[in-house]
PDB file of N, CA and C in Angstrom:
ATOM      1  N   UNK A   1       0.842  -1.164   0.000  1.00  0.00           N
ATOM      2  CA  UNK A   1       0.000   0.000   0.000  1.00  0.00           C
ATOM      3  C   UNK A   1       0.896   1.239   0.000  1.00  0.00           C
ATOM      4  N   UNK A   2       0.485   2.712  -0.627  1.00  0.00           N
ATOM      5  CA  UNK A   2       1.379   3.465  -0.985  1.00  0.00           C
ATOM      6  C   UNK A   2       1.323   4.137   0.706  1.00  0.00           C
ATOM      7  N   UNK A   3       2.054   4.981   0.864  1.00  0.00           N
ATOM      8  CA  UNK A   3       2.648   5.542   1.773  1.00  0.00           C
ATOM      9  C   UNK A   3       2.947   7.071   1.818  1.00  0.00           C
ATOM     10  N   UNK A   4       2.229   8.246   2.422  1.00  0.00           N
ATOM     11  CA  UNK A   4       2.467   9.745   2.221  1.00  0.00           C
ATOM     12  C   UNK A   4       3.567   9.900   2.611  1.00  0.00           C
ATOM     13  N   UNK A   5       4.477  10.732   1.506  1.00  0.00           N
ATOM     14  CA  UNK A   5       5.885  11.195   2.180  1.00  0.00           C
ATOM     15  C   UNK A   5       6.088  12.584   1.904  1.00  0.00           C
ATOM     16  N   UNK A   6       5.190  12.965   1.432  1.00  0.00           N
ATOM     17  CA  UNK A   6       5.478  14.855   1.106  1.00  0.00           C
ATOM     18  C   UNK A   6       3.827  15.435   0.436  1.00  0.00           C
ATOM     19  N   UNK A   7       3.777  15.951   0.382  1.00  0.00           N
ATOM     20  CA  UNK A   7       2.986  17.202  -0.219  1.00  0.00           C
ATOM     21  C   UNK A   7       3.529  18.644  -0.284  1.00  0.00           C
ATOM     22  N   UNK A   8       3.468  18.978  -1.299  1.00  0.00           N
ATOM     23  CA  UNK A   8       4.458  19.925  -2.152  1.00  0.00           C
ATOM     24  C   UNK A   8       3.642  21.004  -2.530  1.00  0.00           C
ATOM     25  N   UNK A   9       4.149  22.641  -3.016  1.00  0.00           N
ATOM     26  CA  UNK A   9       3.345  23.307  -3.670  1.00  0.00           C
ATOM     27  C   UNK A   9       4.211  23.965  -4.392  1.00  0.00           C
ATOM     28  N   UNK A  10       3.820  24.526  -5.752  1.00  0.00           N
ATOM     29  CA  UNK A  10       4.373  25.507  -6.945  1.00  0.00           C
ATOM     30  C   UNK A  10       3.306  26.773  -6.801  1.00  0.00           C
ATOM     31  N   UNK A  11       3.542  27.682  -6.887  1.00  0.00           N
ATOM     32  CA  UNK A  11       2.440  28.748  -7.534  1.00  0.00           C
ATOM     33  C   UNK A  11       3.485  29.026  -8.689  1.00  0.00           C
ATOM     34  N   UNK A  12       2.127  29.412  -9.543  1.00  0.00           N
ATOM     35  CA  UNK A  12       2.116  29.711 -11.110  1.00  0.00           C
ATOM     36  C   UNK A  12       1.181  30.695 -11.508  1.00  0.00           C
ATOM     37  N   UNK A  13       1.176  31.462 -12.938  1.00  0.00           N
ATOM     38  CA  UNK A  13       0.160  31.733 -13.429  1.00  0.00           C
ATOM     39  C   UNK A  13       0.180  31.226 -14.831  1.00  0.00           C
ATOM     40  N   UNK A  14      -1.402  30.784 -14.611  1.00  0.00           N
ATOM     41  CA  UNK A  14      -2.226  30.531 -16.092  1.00  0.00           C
ATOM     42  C   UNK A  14      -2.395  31.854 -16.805  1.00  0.00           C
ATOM     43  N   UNK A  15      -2.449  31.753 -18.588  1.00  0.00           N
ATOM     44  CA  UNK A  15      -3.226  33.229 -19.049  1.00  0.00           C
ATOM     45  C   UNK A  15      -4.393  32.573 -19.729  1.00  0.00           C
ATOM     46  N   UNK A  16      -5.612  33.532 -19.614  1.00  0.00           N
ATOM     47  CA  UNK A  16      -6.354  33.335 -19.711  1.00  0.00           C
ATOM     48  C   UNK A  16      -6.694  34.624 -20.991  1.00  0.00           C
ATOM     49  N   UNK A  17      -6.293  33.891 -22.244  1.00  0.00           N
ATOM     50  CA  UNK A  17      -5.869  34.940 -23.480  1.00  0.00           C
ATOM     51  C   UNK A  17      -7.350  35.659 -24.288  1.00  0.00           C
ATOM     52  N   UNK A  18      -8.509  35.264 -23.820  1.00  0.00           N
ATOM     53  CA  UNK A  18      -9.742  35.693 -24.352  1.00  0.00           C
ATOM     54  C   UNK A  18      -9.645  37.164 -23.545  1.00  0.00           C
ATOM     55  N   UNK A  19      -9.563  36.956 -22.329  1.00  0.00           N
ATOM     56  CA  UNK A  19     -10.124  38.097 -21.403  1.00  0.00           C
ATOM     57  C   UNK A  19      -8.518  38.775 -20.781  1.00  0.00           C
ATOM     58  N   UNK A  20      -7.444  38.483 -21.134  1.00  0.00           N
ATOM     59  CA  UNK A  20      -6.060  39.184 -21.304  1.00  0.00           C
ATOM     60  C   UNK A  20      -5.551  38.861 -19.724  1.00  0.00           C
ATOM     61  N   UNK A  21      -6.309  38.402 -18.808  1.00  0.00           N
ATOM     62  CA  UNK A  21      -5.785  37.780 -17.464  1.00  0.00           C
ATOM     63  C   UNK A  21      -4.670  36.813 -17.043  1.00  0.00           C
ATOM     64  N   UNK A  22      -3.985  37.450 -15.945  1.00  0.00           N
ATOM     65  CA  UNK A  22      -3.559  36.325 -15.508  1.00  0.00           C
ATOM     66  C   UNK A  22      -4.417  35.409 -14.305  1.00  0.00           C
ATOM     67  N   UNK A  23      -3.942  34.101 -14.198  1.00  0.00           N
ATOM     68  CA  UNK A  23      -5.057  33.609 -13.524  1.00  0.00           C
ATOM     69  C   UNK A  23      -4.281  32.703 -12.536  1.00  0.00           C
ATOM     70  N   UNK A  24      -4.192  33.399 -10.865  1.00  0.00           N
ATOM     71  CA  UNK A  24      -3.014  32.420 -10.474  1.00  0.00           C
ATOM     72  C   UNK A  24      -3.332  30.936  -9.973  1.00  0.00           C
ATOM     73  N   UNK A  25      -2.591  30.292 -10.413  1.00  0.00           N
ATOM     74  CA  UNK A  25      -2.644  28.905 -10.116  1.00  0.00           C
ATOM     75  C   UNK A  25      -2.003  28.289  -8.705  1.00  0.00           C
ATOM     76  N   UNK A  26      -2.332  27.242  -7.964  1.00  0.00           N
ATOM     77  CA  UNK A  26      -1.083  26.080  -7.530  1.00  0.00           C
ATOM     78  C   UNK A  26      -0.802  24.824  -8.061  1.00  0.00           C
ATOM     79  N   UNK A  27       0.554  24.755  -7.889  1.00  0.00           N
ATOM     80  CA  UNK A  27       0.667  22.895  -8.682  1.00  0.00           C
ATOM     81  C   UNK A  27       0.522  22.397  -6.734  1.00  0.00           C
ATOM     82  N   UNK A  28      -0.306  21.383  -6.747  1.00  0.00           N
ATOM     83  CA  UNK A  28      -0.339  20.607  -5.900  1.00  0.00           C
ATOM     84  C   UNK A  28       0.798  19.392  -6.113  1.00  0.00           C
ATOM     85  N   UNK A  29       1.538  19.146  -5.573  1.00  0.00           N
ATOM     86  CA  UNK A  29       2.482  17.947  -5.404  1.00  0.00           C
ATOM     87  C   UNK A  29       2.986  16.791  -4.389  1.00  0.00           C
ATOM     88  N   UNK A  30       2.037  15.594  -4.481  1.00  0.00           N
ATOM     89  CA  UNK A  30       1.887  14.991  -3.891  1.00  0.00           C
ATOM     90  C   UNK A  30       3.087  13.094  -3.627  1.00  0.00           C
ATOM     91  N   UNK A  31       4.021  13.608  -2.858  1.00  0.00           N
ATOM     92  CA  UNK A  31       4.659  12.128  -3.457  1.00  0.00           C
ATOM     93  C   UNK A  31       3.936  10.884  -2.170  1.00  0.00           C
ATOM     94  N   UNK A  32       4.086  10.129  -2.634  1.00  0.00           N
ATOM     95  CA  UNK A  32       3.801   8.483  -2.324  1.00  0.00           C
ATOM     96  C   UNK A  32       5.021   7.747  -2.563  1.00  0.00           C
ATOM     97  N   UNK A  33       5.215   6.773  -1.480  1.00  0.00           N
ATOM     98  CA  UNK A  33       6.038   6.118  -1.725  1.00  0.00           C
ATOM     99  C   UNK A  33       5.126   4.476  -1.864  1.00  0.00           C
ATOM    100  N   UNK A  34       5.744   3.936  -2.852  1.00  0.00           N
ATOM    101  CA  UNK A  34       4.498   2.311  -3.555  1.00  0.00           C
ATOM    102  C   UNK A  34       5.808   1.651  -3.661  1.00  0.00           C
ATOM    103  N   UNK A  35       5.650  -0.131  -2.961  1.00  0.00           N
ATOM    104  CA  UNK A  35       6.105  -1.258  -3.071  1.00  0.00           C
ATOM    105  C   UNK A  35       6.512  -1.258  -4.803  1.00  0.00           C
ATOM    106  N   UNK A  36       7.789  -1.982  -5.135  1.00  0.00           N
ATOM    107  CA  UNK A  36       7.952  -2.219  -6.289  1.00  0.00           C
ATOM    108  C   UNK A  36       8.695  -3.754  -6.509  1.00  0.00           C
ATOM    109  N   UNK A  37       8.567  -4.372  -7.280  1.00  0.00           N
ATOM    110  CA  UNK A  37       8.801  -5.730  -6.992  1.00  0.00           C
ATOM    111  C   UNK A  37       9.136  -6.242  -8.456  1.00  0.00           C
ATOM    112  N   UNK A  38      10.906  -6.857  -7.879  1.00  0.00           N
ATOM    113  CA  UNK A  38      11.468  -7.330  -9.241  1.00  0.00           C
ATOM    114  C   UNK A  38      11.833  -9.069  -8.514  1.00  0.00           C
ATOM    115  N   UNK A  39      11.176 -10.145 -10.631  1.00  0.00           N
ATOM    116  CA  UNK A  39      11.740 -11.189 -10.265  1.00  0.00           C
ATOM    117  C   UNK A  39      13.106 -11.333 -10.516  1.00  0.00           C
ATOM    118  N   UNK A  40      13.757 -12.082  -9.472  1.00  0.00           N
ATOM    119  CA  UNK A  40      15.226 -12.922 -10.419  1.00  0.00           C
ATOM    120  C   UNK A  40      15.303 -13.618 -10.114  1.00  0.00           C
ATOM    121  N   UNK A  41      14.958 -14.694 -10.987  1.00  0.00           N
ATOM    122  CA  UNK A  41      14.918 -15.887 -10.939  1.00  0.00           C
ATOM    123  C   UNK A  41      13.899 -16.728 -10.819  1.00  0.00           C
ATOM    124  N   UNK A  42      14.061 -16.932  -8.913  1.00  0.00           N
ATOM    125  CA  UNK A  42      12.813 -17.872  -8.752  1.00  0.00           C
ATOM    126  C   UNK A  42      12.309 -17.223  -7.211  1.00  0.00           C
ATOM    127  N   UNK A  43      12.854 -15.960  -7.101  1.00  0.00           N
ATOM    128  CA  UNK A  43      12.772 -15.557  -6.144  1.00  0.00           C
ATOM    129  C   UNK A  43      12.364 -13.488  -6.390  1.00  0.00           C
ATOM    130  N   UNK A  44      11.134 -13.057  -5.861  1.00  0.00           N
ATOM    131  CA  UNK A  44      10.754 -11.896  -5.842  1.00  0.00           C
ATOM    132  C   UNK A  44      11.394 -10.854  -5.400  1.00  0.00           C
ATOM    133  N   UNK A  45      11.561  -9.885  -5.333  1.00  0.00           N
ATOM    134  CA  UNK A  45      12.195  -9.459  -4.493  1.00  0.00           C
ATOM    135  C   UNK A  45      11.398  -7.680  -4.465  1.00  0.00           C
ATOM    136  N   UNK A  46      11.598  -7.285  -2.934  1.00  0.00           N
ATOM    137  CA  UNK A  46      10.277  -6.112  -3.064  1.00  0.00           C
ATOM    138  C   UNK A  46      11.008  -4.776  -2.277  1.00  0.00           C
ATOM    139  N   UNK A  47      11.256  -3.878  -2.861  1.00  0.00           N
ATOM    140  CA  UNK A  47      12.101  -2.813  -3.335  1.00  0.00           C
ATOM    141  C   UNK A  47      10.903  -1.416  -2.817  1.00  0.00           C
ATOM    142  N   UNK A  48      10.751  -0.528  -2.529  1.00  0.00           N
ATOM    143  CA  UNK A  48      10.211   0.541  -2.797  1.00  0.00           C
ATOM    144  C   UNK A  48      10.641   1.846  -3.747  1.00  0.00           C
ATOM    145  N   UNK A  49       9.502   2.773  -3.943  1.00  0.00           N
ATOM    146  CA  UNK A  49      10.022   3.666  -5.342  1.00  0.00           C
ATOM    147  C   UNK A  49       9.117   5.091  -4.728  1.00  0.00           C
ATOM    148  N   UNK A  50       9.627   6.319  -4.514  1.00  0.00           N
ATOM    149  CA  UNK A  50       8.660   7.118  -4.544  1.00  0.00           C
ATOM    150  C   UNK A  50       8.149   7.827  -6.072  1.00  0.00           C
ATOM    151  N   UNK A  51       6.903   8.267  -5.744  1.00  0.00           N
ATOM    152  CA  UNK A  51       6.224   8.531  -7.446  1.00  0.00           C
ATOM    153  C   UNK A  51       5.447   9.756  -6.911  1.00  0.00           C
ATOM    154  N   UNK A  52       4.974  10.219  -7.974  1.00  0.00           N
ATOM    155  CA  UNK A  52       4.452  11.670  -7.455  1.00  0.00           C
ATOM    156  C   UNK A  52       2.681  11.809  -8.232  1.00  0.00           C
ATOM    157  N   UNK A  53       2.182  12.972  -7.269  1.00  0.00           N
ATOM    158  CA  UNK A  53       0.656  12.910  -8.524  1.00  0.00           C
ATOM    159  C   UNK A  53       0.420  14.584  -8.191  1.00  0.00           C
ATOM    160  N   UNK A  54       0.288  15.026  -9.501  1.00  0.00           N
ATOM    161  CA  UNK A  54       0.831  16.312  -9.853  1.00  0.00           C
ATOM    162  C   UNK A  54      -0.693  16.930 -10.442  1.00  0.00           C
ATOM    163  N   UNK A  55      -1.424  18.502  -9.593  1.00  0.00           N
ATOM    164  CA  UNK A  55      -1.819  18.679 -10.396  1.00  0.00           C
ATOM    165  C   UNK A  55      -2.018  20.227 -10.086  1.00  0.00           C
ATOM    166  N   UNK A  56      -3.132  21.054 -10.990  1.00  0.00           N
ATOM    167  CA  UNK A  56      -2.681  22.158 -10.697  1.00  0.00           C
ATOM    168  C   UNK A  56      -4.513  22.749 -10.529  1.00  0.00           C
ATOM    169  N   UNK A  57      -4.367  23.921  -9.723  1.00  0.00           N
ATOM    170  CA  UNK A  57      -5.932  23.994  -8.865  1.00  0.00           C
ATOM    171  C   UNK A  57      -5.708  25.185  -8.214  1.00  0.00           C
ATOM    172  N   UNK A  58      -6.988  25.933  -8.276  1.00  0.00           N
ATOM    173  CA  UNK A  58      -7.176  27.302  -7.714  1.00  0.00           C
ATOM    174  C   UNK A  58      -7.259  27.153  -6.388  1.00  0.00           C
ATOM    175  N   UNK A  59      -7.791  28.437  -5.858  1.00  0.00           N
ATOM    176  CA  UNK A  59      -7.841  28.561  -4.434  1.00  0.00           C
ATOM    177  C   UNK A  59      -9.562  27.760  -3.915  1.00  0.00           C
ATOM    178  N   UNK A  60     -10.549  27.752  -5.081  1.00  0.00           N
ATOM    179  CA  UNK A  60     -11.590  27.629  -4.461  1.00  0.00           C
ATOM    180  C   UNK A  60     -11.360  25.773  -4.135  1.00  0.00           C
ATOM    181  N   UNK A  61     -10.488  25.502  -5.459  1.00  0.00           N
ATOM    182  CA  UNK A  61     -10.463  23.717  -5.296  1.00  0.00           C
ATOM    183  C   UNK A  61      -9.764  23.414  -4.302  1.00  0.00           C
ATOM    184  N   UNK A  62      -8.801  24.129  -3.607  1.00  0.00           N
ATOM    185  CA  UNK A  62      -7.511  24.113  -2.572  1.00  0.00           C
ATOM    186  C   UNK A  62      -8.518  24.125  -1.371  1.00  0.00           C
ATOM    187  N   UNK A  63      -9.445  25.257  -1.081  1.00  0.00           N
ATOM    188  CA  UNK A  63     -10.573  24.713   0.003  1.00  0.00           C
ATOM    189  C   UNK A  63     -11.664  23.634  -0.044  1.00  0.00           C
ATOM    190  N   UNK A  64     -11.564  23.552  -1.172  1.00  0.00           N
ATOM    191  CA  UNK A  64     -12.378  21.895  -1.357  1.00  0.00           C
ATOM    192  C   UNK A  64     -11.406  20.463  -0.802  1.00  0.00           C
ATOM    193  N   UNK A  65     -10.219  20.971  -1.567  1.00  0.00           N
ATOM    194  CA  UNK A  65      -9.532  19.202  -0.573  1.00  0.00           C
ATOM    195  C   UNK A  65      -9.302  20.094   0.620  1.00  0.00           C
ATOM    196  N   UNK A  66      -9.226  20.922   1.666  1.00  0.00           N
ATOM    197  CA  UNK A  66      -8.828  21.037   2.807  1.00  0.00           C
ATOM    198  C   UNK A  66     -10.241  20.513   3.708  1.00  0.00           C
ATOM    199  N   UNK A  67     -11.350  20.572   3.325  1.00  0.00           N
ATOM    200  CA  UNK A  67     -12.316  20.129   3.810  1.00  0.00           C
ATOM    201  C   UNK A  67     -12.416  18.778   3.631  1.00  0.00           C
ATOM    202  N   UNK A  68     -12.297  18.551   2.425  1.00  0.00           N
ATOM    203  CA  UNK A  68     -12.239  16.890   2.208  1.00  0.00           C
ATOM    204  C   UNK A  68     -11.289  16.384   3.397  1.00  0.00           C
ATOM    205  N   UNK A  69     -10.083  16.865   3.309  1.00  0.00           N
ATOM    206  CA  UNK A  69      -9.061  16.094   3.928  1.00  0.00           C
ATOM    207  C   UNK A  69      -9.294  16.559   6.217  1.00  0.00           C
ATOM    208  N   UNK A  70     -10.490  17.562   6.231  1.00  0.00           N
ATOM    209  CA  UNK A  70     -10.540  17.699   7.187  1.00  0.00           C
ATOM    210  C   UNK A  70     -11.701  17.258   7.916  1.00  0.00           C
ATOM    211  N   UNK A  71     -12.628  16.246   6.956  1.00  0.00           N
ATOM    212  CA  UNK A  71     -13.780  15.606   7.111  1.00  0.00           C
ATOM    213  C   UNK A  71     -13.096  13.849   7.094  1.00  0.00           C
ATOM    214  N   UNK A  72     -11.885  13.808   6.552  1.00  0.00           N
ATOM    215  CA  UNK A  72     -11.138  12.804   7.122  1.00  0.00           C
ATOM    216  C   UNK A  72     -10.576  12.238   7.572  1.00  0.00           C
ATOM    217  N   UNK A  73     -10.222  13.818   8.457  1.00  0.00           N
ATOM    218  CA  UNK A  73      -9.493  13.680   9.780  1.00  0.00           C
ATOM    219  C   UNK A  73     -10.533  13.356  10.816  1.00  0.00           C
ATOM    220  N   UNK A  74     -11.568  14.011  10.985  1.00  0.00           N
ATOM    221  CA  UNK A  74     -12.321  13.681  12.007  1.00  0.00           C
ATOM    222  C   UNK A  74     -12.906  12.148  11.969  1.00  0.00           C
ATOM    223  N   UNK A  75     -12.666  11.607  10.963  1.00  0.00           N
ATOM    224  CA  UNK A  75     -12.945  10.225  10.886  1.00  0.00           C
ATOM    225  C   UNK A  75     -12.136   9.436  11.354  1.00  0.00           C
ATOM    226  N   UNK A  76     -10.762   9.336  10.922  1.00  0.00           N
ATOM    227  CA  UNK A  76      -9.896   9.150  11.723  1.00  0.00           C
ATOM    228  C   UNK A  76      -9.896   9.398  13.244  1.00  0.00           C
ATOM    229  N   UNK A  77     -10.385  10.565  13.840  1.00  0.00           N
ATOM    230  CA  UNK A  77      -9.913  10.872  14.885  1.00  0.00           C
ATOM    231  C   UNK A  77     -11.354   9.653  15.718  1.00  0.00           C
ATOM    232  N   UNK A  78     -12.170   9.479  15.251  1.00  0.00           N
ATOM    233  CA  UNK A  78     -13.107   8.908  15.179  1.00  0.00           C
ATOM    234  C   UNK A  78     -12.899   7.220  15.869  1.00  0.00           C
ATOM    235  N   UNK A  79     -12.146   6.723  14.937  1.00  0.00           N
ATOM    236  CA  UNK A  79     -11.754   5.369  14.294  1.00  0.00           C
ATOM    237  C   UNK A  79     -10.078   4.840  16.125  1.00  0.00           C
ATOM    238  N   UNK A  80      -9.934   6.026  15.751  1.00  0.00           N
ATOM    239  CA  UNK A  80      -8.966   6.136  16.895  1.00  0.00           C
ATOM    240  C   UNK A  80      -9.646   6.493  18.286  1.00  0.00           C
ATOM    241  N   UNK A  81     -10.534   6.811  18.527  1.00  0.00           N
ATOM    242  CA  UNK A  81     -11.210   6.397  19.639  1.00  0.00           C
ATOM    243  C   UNK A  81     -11.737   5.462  19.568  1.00  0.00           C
ATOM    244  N   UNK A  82     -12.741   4.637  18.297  1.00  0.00           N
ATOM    245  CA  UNK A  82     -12.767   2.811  18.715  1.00  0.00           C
ATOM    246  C   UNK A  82     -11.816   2.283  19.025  1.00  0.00           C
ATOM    247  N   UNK A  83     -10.461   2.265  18.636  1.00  0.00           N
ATOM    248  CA  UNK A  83      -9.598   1.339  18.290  1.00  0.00           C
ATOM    249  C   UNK A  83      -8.890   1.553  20.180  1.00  0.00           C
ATOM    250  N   UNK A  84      -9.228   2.341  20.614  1.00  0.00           N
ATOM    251  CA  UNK A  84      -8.693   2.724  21.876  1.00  0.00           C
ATOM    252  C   UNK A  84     -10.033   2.279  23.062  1.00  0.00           C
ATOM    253  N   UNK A  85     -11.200   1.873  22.749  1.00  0.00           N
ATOM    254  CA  UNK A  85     -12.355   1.352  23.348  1.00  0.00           C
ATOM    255  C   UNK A  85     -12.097  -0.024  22.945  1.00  0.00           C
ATOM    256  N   UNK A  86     -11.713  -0.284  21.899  1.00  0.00           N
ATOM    257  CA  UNK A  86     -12.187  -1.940  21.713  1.00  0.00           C
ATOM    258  C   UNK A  86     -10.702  -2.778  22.210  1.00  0.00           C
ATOM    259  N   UNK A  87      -9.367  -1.652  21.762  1.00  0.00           N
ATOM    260  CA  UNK A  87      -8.484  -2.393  22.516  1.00  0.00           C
ATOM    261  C   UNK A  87      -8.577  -3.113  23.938  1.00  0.00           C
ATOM    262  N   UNK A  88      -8.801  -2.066  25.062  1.00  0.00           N
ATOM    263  CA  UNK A  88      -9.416  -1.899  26.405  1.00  0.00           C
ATOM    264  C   UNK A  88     -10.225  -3.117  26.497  1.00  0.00           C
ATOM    265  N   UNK A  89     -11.007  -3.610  25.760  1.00  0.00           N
ATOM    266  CA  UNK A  89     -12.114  -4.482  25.528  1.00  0.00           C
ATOM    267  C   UNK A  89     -11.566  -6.123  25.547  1.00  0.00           C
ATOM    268  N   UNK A  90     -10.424  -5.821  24.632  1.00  0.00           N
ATOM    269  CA  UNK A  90      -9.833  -6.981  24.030  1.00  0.00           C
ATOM    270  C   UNK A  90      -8.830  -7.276  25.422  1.00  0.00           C
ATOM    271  N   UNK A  91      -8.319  -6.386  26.080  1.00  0.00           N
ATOM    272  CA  UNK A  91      -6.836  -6.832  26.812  1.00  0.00           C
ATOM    273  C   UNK A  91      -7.783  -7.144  28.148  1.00  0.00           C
ATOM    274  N   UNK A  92      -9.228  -6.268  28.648  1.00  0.00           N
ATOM    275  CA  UNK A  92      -9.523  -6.947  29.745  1.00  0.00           C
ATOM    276  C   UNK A  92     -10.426  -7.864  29.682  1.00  0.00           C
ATOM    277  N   UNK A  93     -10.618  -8.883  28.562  1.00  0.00           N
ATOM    278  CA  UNK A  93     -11.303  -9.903  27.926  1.00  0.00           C
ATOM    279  C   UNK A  93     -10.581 -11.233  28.470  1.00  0.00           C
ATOM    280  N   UNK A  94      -8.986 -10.711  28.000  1.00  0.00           N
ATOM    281  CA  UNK A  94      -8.364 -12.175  27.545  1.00  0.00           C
ATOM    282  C   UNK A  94      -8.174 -13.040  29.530  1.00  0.00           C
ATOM    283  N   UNK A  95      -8.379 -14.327  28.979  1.00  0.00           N
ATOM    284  CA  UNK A  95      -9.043 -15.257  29.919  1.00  0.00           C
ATOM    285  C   UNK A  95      -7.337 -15.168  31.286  1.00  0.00           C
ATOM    286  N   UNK A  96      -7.544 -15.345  32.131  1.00  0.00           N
ATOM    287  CA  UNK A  96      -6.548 -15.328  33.481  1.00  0.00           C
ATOM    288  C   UNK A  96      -6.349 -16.488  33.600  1.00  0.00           C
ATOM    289  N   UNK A  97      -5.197 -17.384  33.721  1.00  0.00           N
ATOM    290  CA  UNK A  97      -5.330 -18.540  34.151  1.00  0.00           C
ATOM    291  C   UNK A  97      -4.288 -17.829  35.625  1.00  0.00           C
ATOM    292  N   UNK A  98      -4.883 -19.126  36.392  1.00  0.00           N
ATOM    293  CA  UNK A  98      -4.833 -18.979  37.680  1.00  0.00           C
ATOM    294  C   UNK A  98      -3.844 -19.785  38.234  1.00  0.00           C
ATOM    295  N   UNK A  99      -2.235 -19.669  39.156  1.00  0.00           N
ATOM    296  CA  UNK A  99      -1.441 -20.953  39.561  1.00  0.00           C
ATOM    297  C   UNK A  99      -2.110 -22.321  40.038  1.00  0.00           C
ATOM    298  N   UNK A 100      -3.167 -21.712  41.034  1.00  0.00           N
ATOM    299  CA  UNK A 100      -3.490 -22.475  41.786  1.00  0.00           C
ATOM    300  C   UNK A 100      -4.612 -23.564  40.977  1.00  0.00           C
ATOM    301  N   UNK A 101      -5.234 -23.002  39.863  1.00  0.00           N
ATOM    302  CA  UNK A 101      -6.195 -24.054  39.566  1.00  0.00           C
ATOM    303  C   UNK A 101      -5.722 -24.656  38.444  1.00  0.00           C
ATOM    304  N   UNK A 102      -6.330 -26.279  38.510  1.00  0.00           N
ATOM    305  CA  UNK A 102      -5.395 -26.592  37.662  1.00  0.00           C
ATOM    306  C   UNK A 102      -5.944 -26.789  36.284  1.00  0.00           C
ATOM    307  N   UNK A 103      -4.873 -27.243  35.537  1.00  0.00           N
ATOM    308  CA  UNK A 103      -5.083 -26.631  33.916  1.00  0.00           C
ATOM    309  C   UNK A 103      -6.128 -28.026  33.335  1.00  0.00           C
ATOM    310  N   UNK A 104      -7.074 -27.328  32.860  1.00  0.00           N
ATOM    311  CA  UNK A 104      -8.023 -28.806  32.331  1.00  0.00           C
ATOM    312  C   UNK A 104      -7.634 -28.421  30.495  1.00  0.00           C
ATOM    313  N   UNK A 105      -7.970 -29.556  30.211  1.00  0.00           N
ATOM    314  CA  UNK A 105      -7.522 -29.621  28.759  1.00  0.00           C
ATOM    315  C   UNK A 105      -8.737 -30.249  28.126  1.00  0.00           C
TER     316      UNK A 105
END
């Protein structure tokens, strides 16, 4: 599974040659790092590679993923309070064996 290792930004301007504007842009730049996997032989072998996903977006789309990405934080933050209830759940679940009694099989 890929892996976040940066998020990047460029500003730029677009022209927008009908109406004689400039129109400022950002390059969003996003790298990932993804498993890469070479055979030799008879044996796989699994390497990683970082790769990038590149694109370019105004200010109104720039508050569109900050919401996106801040409607998936709270999910997360979410997910991390089960995982912190059900742990709790799981560790005072698991069965006690006792010295004194003895072990039936």
């Amino acid at each position: 599974m890929a892996q976040l290792v940066s998020v990047r930004s460029n500003q730029n301007f677009g022209v927008q040659y009908e109406q004689g504007k400039l129109i400022p842009q950002t390059e969003i730049i996003i790298l990932v790092e993804k498993p890469k996997y070479t055979i030799k032989g008879e044996s796989i072998k699994r390497k990683t590679k970082v790769s990038e996903i590149r694109f370019t977006c105004g200010t109104e789309a720039i508050n569109h993923l900050i919401g996106q990405l801040q409607l998936a934080q709270r999910v997360a933050t979410q997910y991390e309070q089960m995982a912190g209830v059900m742990n709790e759940i799981i560790v005072n679940s698991k069965p006690r064996i006792m010295e004194d009694e003895p072990f039936n099989s």
